[in-house]
Protein backbone atom coordinates (compact mmCIF):
# COMPACT_ATOMS: atom_id res chain seq x y z
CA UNK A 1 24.31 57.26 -33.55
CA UNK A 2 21.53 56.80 -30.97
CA UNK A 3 19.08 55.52 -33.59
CA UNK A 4 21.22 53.71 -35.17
CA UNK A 5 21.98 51.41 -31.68
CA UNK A 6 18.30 51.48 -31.43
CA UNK A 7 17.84 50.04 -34.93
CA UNK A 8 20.29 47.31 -34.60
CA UNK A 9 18.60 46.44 -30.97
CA UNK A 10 15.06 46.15 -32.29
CA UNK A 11 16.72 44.04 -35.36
CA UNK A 12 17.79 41.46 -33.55
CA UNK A 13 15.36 41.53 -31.43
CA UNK A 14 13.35 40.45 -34.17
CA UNK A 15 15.61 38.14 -34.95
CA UNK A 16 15.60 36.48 -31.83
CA UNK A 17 11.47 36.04 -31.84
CA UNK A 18 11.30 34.41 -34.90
CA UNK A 19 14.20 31.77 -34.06
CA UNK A 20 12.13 31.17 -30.55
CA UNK A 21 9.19 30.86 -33.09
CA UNK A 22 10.94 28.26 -35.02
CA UNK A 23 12.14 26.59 -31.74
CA UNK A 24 8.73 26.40 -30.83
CA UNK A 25 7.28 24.94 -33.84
CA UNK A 26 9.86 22.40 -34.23
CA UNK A 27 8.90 21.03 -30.46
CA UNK A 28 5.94 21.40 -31.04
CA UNK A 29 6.01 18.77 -34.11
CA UNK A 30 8.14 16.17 -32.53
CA UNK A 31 6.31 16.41 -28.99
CA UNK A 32 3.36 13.55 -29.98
CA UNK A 33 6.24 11.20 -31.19
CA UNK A 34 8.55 12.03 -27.57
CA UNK A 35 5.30 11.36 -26.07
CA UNK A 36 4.56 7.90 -27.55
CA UNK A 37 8.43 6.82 -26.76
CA UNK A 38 7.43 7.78 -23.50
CA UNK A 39 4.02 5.85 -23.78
CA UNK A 40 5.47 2.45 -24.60
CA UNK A 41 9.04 2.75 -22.33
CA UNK A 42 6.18 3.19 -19.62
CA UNK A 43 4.15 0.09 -21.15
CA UNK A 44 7.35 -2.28 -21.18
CA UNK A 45 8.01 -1.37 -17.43
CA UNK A 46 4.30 -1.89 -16.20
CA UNK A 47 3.99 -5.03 -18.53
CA UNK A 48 7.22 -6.39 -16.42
CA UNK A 49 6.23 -5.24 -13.10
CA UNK A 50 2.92 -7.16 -13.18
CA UNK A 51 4.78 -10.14 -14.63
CA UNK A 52 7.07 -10.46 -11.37
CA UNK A 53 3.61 -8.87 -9.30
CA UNK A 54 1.66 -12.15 -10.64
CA UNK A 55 4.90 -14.43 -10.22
CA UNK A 56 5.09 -13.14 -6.56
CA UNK A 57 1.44 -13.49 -5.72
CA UNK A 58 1.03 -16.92 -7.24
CA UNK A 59 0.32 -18.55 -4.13
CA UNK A 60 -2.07 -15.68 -2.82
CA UNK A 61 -5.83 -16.66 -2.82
CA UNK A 62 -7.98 -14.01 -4.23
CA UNK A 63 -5.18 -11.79 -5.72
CA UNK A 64 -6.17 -9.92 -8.72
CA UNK A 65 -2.71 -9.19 -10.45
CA UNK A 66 -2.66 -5.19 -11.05
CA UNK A 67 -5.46 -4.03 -9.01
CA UNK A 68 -4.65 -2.30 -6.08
CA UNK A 69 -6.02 -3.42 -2.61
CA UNK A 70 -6.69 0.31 -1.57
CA UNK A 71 -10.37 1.66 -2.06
CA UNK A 72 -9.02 5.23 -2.11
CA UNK A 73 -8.09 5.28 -5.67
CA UNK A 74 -11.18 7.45 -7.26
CA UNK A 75 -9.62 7.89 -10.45
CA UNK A 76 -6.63 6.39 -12.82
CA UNK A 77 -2.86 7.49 -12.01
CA UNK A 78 0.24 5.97 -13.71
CA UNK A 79 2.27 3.92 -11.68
CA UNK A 80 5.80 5.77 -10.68
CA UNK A 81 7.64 2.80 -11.95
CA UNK A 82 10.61 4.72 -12.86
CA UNK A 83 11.72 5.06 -8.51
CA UNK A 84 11.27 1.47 -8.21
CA UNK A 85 12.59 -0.10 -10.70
CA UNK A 86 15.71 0.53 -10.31
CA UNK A 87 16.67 -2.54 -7.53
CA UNK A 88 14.54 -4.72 -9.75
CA UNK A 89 16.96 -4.80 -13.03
């Protein structure tokens, strides 16, 4: 009887790992298409935000709209336009 449990463990055991392998495969194909709705909901936001950035700044001499007037910026980070945006809608 004692084999037998152990039998039926390691079965579905092995049933478990291959639906987690299928689980995995299936995010793994639809991850580049969640990432590109992701990419162009982020586009729409920043395409608005410098819209009411350059309709704001209008009257500023020397503004460049989208270009940050900090030097510390070494390297490109997405803007976290999902905090902000919120008061803006």
């Amino acid at each position: 009887m004692i084999a037998y449990g152990f039998y039926k463990v390691g079965q579905s055991n092995q049933e478990k790992t291959i639906a987690k392998l299928h689980e995995r495969q299936v995010r793994y194909t639809l991850a580049p298409y969640l990432q590109a709705e992701a990419d162009r909901e982020y586009l729409q936001r920043e395409l608005m935000i410098l819209s009411k950035e350059k309709e704001i700044m209008k009257d500023v001499a020397g503004w460049k709209v989208g270009q940050s007037p900090y030097n510390s910026q070494k390297k490109w980070l997405p803007r976290a336009v999902g905090e902000f945006d919120r008061n803006t809608k």
